[in-house]
C-alpha atoms as a PDB file:
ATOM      1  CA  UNK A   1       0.000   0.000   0.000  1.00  0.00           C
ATOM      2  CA  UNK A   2       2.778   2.316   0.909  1.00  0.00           C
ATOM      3  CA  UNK A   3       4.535   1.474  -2.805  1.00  0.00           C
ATOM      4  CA  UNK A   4       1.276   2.206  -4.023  1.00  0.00           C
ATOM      5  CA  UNK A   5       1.053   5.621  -2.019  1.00  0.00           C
ATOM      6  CA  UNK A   6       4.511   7.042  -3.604  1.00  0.00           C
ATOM      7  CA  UNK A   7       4.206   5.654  -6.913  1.00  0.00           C
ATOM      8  CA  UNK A   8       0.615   7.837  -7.446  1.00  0.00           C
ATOM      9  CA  UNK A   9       2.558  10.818  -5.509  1.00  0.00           C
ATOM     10  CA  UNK A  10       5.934  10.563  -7.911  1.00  0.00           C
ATOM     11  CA  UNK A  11       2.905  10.163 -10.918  1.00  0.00           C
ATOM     12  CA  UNK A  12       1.518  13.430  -9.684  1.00  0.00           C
ATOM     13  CA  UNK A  13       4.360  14.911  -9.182  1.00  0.00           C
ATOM     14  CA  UNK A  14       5.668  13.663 -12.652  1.00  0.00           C
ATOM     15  CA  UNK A  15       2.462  15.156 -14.100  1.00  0.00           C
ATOM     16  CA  UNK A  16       2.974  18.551 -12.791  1.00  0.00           C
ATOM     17  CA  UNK A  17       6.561  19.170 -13.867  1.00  0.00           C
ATOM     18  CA  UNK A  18       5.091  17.773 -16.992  1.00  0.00           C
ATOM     19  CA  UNK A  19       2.567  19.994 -17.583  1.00  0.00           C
ATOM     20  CA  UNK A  20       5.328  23.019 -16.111  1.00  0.00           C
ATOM     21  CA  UNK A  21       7.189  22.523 -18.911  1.00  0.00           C
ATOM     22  CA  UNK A  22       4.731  22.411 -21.722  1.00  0.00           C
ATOM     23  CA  UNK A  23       3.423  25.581 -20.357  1.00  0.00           C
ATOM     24  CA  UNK A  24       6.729  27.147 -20.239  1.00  0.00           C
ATOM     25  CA  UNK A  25       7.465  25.288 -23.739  1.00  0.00           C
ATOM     26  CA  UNK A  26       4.270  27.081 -25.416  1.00  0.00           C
ATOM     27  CA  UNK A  27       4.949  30.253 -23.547  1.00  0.00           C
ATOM     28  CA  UNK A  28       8.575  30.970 -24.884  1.00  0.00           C
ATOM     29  CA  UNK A  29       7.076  30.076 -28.491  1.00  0.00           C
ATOM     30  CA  UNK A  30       4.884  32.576 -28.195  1.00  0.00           C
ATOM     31  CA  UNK A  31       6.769  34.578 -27.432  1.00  0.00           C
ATOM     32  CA  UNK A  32       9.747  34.264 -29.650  1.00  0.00           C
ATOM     33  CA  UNK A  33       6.379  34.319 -32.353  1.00  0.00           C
ATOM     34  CA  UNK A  34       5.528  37.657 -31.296  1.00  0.00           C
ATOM     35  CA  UNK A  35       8.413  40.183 -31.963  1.00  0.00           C
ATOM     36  CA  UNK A  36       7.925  43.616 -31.669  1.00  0.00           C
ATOM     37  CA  UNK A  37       5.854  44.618 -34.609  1.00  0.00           C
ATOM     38  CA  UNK A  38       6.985  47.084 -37.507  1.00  0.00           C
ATOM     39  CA  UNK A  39       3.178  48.356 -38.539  1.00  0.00           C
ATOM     40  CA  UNK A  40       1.871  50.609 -36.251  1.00  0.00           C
ATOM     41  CA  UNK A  41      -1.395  49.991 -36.693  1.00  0.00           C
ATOM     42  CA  UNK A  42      -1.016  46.164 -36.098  1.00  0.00           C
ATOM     43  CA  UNK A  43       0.619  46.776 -33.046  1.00  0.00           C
ATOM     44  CA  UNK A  44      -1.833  48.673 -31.749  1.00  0.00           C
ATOM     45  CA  UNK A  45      -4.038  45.966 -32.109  1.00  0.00           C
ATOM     46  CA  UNK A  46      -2.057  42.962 -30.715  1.00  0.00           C
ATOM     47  CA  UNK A  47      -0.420  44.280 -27.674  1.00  0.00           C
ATOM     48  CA  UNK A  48      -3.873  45.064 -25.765  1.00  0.00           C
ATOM     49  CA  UNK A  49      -4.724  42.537 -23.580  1.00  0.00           C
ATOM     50  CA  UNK A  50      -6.596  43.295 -20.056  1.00  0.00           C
ATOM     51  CA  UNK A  51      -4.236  42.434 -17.202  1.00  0.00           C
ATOM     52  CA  UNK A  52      -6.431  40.304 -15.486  1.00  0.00           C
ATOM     53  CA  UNK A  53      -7.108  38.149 -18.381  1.00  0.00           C
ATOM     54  CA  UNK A  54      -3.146  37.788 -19.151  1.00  0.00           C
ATOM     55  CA  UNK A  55      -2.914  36.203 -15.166  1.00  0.00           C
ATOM     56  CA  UNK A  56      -5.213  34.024 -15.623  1.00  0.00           C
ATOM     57  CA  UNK A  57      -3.838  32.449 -19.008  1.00  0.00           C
ATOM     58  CA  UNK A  58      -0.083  32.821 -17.698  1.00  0.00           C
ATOM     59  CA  UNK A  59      -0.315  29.265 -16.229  1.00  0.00           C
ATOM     60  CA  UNK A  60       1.321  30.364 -12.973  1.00  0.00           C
ATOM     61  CA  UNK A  61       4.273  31.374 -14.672  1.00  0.00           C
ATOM     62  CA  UNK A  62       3.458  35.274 -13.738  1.00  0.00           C
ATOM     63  CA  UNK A  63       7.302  36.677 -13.336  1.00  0.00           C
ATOM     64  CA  UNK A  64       8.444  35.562 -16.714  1.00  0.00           C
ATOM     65  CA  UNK A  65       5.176  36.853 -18.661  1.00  0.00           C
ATOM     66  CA  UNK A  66       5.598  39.936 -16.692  1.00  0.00           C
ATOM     67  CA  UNK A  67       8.709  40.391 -17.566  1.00  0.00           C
ATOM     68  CA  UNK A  68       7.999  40.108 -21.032  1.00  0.00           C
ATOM     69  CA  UNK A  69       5.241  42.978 -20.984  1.00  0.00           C
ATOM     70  CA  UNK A  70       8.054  44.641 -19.264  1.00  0.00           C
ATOM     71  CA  UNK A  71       9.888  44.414 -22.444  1.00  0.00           C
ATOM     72  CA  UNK A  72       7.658  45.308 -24.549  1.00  0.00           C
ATOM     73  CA  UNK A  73       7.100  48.538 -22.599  1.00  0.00           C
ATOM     74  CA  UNK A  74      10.306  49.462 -23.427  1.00  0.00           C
ATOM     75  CA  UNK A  75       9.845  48.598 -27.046  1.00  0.00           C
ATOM     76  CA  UNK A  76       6.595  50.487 -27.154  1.00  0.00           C
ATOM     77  CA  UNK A  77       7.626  53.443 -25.796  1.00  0.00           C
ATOM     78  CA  UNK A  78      11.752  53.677 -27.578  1.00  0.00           C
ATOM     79  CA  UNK A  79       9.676  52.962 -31.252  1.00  0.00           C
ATOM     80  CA  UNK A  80       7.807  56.162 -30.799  1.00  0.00           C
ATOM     81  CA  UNK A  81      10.395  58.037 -29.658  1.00  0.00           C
ATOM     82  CA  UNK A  82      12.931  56.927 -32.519  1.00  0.00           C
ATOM     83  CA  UNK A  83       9.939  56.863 -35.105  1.00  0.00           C
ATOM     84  CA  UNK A  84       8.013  60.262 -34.146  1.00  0.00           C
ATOM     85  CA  UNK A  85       4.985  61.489 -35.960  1.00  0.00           C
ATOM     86  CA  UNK A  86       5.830  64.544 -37.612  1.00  0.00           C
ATOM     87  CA  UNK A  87       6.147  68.031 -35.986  1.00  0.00           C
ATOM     88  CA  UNK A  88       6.132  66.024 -32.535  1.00  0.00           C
ATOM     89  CA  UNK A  89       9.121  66.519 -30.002  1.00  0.00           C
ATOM     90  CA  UNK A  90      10.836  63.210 -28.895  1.00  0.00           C
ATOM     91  CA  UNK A  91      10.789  65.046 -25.548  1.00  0.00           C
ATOM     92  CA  UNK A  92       6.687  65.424 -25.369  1.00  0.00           C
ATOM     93  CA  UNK A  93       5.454  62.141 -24.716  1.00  0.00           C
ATOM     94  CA  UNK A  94       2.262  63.025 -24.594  1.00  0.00           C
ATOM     95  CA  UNK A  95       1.814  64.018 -28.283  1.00  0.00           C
ATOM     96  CA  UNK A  96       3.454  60.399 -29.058  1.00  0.00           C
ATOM     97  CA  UNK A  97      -0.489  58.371 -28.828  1.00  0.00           C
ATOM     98  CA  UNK A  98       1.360  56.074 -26.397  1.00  0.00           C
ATOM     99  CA  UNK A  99      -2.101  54.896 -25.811  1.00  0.00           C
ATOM    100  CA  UNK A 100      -0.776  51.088 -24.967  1.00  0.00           C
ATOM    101  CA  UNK A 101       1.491  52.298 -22.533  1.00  0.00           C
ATOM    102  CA  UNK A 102      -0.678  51.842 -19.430  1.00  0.00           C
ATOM    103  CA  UNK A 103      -2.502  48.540 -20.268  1.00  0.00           C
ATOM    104  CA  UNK A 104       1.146  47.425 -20.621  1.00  0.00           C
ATOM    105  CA  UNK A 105       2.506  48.414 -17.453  1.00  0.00           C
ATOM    106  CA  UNK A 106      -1.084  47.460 -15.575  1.00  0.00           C
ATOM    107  CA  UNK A 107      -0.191  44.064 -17.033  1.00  0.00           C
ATOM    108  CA  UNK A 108       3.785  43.576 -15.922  1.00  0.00           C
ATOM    109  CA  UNK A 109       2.642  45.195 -12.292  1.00  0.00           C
ATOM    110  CA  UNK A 110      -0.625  42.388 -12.366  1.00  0.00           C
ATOM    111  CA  UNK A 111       0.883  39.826 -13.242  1.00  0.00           C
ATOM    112  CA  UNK A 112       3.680  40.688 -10.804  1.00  0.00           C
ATOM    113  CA  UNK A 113       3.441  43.132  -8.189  1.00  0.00           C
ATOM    114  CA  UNK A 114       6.586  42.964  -6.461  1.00  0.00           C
ATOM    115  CA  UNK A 115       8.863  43.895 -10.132  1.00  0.00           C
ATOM    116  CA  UNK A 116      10.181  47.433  -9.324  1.00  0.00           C
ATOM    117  CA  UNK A 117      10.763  48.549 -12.787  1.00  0.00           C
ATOM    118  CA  UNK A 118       7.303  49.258 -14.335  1.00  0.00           C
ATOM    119  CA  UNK A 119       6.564  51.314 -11.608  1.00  0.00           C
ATOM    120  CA  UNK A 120       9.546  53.798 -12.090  1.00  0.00           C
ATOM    121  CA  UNK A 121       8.472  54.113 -15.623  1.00  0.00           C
ATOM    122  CA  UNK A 122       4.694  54.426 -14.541  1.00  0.00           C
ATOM    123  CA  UNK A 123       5.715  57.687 -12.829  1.00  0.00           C
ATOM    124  CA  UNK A 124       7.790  59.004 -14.832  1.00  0.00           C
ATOM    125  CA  UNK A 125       6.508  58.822 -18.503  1.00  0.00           C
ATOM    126  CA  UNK A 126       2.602  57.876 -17.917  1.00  0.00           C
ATOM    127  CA  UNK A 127       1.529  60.837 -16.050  1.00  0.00           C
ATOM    128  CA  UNK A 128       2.035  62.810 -19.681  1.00  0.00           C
ATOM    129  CA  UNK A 129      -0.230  60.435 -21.058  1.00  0.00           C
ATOM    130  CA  UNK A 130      -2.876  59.371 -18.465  1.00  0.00           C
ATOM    131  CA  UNK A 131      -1.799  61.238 -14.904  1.00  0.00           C
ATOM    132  CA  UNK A 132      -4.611  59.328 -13.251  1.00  0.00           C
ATOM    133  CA  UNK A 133      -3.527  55.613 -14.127  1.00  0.00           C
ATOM    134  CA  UNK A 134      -0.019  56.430 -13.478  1.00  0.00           C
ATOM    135  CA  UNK A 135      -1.260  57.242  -9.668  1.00  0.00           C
ATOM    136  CA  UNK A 136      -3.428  53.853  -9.979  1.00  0.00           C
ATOM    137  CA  UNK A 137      -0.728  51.763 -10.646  1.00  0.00           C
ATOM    138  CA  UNK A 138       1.655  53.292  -8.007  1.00  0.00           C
ATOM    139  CA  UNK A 139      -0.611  52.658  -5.234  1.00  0.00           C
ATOM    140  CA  UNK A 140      -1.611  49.244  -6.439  1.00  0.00           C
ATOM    141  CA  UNK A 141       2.045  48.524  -6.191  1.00  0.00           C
ATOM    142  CA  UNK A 142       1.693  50.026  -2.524  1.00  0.00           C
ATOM    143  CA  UNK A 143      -0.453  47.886  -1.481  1.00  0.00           C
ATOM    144  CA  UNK A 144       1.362  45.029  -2.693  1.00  0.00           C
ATOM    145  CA  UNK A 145       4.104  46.483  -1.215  1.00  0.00           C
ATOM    146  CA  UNK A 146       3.391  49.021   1.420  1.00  0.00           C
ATOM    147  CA  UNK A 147       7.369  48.574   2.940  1.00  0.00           C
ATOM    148  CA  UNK A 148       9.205  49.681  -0.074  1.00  0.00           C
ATOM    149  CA  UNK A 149      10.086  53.282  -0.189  1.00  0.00           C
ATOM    150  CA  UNK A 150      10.863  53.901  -3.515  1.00  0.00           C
ATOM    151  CA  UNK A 151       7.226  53.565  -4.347  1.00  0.00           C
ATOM    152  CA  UNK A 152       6.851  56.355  -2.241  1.00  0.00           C
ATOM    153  CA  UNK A 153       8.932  58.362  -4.314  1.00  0.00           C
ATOM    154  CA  UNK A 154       7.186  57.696  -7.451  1.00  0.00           C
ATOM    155  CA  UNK A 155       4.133  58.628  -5.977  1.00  0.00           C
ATOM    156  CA  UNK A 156       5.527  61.949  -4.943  1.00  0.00           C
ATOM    157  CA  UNK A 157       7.233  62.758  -8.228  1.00  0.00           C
ATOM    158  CA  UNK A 158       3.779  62.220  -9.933  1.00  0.00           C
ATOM    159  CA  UNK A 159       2.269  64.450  -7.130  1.00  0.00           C
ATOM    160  CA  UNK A 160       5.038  67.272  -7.952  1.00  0.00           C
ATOM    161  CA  UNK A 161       4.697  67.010 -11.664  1.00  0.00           C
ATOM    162  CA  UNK A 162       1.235  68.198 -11.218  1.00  0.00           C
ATOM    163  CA  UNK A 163       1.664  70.621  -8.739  1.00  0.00           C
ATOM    164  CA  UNK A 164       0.667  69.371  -5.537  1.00  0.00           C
ATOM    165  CA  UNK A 165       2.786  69.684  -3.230  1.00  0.00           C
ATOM    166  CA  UNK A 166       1.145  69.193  -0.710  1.00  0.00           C
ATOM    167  CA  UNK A 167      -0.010  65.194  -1.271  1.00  0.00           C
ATOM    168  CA  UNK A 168       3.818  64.972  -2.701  1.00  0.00           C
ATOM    169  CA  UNK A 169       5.365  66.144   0.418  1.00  0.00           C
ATOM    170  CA  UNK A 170       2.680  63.209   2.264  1.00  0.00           C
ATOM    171  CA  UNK A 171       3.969  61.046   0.213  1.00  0.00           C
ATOM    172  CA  UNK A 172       7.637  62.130   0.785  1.00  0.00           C
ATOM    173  CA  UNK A 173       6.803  62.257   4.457  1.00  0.00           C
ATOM    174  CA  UNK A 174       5.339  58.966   4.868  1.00  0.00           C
ATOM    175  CA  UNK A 175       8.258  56.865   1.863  1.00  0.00           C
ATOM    176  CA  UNK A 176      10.237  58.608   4.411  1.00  0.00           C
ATOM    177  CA  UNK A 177       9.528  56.483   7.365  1.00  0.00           C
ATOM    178  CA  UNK A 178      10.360  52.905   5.923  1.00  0.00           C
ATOM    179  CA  UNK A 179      13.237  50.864   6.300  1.00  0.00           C
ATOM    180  CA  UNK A 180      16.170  51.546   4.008  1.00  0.00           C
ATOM    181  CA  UNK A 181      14.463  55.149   2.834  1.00  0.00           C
ATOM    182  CA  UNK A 182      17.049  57.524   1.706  1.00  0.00           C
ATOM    183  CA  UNK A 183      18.120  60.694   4.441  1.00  0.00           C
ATOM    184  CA  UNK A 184      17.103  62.906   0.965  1.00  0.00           C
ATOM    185  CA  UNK A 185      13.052  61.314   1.025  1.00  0.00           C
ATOM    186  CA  UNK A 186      13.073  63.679   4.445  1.00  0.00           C
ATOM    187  CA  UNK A 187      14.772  66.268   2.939  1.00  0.00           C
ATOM    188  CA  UNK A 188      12.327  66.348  -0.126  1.00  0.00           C
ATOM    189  CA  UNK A 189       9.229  66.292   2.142  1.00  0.00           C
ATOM    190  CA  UNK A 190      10.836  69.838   3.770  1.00  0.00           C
ATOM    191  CA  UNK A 191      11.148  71.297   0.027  1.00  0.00           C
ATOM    192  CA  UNK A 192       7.923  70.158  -0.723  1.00  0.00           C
ATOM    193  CA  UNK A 193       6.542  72.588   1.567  1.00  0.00           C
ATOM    194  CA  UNK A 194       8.605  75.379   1.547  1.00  0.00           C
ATOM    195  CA  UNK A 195       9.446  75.925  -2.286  1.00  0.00           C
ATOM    196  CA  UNK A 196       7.968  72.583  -4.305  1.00  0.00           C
ATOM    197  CA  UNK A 197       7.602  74.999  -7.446  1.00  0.00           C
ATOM    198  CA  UNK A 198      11.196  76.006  -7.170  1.00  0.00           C
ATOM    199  CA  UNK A 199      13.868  75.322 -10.057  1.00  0.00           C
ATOM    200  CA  UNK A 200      16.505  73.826  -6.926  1.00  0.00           C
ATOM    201  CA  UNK A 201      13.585  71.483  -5.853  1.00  0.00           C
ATOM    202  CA  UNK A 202      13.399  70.906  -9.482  1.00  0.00           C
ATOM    203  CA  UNK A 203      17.090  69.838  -9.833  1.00  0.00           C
ATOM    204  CA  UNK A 204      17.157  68.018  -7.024  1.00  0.00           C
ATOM    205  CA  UNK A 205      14.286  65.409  -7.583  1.00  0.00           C
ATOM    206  CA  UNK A 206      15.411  64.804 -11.616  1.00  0.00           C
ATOM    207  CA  UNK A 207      19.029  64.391  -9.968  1.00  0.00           C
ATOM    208  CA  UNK A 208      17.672  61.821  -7.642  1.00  0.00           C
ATOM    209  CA  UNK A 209      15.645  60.367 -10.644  1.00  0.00           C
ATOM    210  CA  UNK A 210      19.012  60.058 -12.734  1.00  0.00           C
ATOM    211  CA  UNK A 211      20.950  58.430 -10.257  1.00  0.00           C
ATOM    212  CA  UNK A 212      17.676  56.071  -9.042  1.00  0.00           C
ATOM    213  CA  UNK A 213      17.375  54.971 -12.758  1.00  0.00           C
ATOM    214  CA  UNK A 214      18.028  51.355 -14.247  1.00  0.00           C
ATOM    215  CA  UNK A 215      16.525  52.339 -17.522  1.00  0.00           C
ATOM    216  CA  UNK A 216      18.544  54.157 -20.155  1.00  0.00           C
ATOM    217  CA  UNK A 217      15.553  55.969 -21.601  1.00  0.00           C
ATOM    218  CA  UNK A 218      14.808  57.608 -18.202  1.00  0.00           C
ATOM    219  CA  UNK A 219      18.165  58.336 -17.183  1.00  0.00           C
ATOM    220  CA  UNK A 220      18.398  60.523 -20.662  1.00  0.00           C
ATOM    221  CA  UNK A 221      15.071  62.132 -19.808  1.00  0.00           C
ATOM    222  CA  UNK A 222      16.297  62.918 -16.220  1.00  0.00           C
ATOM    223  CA  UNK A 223      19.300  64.308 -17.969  1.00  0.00           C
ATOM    224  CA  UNK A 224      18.315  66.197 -20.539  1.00  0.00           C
ATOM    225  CA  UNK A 225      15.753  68.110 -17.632  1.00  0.00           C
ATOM    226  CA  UNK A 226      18.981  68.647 -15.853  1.00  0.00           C
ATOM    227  CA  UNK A 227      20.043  70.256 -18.633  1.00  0.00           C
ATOM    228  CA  UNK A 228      17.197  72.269 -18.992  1.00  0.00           C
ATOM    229  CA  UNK A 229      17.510  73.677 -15.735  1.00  0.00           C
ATOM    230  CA  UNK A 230      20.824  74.409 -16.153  1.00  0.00           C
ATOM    231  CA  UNK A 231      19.894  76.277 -19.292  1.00  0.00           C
ATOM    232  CA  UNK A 232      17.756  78.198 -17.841  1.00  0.00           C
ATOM    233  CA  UNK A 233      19.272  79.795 -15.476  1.00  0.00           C
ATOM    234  CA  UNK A 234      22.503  80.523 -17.761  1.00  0.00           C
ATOM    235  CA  UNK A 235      19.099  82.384 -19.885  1.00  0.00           C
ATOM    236  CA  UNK A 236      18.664  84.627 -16.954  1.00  0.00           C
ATOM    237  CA  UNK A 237      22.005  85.537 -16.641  1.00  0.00           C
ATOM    238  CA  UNK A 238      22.232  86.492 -19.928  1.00  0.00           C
ATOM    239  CA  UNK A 239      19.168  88.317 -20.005  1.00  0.00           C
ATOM    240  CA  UNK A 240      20.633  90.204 -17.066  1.00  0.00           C
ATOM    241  CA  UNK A 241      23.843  91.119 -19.317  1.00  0.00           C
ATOM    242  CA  UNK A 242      21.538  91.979 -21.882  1.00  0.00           C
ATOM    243  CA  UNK A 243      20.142  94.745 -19.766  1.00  0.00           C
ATOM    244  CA  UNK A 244      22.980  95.789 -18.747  1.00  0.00           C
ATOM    245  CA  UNK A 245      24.450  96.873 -21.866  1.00  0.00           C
ATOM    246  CA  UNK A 246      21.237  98.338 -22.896  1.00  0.00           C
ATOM    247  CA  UNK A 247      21.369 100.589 -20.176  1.00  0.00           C
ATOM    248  CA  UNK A 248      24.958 101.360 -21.173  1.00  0.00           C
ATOM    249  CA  UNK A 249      24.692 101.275 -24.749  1.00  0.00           C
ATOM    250  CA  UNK A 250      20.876 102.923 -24.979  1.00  0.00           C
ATOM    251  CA  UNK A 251      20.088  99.676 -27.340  1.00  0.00           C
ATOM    252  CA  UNK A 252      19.989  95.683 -27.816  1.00  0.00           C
ATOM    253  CA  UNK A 253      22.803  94.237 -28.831  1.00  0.00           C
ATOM    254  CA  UNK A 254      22.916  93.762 -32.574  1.00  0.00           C
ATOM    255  CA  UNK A 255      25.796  90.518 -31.897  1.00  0.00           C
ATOM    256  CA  UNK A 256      26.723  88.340 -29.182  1.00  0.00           C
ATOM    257  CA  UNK A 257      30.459  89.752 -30.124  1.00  0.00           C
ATOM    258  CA  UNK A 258      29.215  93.149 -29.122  1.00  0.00           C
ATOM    259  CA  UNK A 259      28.397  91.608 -25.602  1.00  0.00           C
ATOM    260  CA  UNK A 260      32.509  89.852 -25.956  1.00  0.00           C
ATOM    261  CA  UNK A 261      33.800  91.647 -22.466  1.00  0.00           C
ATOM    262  CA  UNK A 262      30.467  91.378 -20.046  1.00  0.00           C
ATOM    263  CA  UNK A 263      30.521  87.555 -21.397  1.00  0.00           C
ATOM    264  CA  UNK A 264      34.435  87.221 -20.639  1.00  0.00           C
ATOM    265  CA  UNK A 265      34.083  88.860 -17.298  1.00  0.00           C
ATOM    266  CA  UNK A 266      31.127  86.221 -16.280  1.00  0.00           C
ATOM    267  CA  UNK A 267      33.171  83.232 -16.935  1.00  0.00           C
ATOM    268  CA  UNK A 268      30.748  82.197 -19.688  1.00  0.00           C
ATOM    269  CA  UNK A 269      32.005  79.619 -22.439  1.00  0.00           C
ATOM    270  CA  UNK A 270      31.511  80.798 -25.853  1.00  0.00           C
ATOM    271  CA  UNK A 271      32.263  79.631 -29.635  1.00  0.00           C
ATOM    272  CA  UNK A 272      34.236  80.997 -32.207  1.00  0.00           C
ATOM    273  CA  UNK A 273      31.845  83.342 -33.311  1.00  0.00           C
ATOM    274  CA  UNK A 274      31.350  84.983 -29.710  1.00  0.00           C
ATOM    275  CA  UNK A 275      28.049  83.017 -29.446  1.00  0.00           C
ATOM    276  CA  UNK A 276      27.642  81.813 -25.836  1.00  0.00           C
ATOM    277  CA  UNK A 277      27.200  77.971 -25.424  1.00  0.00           C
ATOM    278  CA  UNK A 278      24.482  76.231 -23.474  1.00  0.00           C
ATOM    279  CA  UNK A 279      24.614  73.125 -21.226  1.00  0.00           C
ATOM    280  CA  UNK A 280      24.974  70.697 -24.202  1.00  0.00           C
ATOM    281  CA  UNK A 281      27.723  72.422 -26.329  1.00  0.00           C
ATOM    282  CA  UNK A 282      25.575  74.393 -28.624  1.00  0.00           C
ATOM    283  CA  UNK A 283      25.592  78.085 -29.143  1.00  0.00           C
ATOM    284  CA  UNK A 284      22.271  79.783 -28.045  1.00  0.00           C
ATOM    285  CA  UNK A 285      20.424  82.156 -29.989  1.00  0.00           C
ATOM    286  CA  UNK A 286      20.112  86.072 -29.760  1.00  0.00           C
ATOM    287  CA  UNK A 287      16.949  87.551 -30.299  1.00  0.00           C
ATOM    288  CA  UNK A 288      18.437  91.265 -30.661  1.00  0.00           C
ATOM    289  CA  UNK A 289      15.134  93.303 -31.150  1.00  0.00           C
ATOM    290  CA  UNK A 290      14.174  91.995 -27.657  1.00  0.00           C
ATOM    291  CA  UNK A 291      17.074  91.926 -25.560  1.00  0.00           C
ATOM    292  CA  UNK A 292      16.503  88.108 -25.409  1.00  0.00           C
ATOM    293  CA  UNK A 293      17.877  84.641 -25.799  1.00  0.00           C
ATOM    294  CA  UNK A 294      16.570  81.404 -27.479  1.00  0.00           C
ATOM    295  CA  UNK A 295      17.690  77.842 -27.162  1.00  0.00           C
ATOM    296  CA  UNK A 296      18.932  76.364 -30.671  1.00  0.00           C
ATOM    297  CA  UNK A 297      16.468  73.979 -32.145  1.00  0.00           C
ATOM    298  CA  UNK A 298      19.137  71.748 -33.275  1.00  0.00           C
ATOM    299  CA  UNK A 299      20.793  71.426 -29.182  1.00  0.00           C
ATOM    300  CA  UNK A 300      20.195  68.671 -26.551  1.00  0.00           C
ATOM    301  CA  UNK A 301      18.403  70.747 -24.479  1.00  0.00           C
ATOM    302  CA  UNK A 302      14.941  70.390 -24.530  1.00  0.00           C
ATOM    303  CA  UNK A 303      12.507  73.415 -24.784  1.00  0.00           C
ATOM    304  CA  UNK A 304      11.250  75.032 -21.256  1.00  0.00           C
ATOM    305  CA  UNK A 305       7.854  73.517 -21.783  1.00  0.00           C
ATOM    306  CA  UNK A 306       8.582  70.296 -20.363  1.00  0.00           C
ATOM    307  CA  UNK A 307       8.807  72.239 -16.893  1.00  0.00           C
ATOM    308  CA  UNK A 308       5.702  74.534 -17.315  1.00  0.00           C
ATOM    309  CA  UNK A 309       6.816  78.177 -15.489  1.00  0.00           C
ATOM    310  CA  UNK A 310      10.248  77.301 -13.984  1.00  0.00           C
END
């Protein structure tokens, strides 16, 4: 009887590796048989599946399908940005129709709650497409997994993106309190309330962001708003110089060479025409009929839109 007993267990066990490996057999076919797709239109169609739906046919293997819809997040999102609809900034998501984007990461964060990555790129890119999903999926993953920090953060970078300071420094406040948090989640919660709108607080959360980033395509959006920053204040100054030699001269200037010493004596970097050279290497732009300054369409840095009134 007890031979009996073990045989039936090894059979069931025997059975379930069995059946383990045909799922994981169909599922990497499936995959391999669905590659990114070249027609938009196509794509559009076959990468919508409701989350719940994809769990249930995953077969239990949850982290590997997840990571797949991970994947093809990224691929989603870097084929619009290298492929752009016309008169559409790589650096305005938002005009990209990155409809799929959401269903995607709902999907990778379904089917497995405790992968990190889709969050990060939940708060980060989604809020330009669909704010209020982007603060669904963060506190799903909350709930999942109310101890880690970092989800915390994401939640109060969405919060500051919009303007509320107030639920971003709660959110700051409370990411603060868990194990492991960072001294700067304490820090941010302080900034929060005293000067959230501010181009410092600015810098400091897309500094965090590029140092907290795995992902190459958020690292170069953290650093190009770096940049941005950056630019702008070296705008101000110049607009400052500007003034100043209309208020010596009694007009604009007609060149950046006419501006040669007050540009010398501030230590700014300029080419070989006189021009004055922004964060990225690239000469800005003088506007001389309005004592102002434009960023070159053809630099790095991105235009001041991306951070509203900063």
């Amino acid at each position: 009887m007890t031979e009996t007993r073990l045989t039936r267990r090894d059979g069931t066990l025997l059975l379930t590796v069995l059946i383990g490996l045909i799922g994981v057999y169909s599922l990497s076919r499936w995959i391999d048989a669905h590659p990114p797709a070249t027609n938009q239109s196509v794509e559009e169609e076959e990468l919508y599946l409701n989350a719940a739906t994809v769990k249930s046919l995953s077969l239990g293997f949850n982290g590997l399908v997840a990571d797949w819809y991970w994947m093809r997040s990224l691929q989603y999102v870097g084929g619009k940005i290298i492929n752009p609809p016309e008169h559409v900034q790589q650096d305005h998501l938002g005009q990209l129709n990155l409809k799929l984007l959401a269903p995607l990461l709902d999907a990778a964060t379904t089917l497995d709650p405790q992968f990190m990555e889709p969050y990060q790129y939940a708060a980060v890119l989604l809020p330009e497409v669909d704010v209020e999903e982007a603060i669904r999926i963060i506190k799903k993953g909350i709930a999942a997994s109310p101890s880690q920090w970092r989800l915390y953060h994401h939640l109060g970078f969405i919060y500051w993106q919009q303007k509320d300071f107030s639920k971003a420094g709660q959110a700051y406040e409370q990411g603060s309190k868990l194990p492991g948090a960072r001294t700067w989640m304490k820090a941010m919660r302080a900034r929060m309330a005293s000067d959230g709108g501010s181009r410092n607080t600015a810098r400091e959360v897309y500094r965090q962001l590029y140092e907290d980033a795995s992902d190459s395509q958020l690292k170069n959006m953290a650093h190009k708003r770096l940049l941005l920053l950056d630019s702008l204040d070296m705008q101000d100054g110049l607009r400052k110089l500007m003034a100043a030699y209309k208020s010596k001269m009694g007009r604009c200037p007609g060149s950046w060479r006419e501006m040669g010493i007050l540009l010398s004596a501030s230590g700014i970097q300029v080419d070989p025409s006189g021009a004055p050279l922004d964060p990225a290497g690239t000469p800005y732009l003088l506007v001389p009929d309005k004592c102002d300054v434009n960023i070159n369409e053809r630099s790095e840095v991105p235009t001041n839109r991306m951070l509203g009134t900063l």
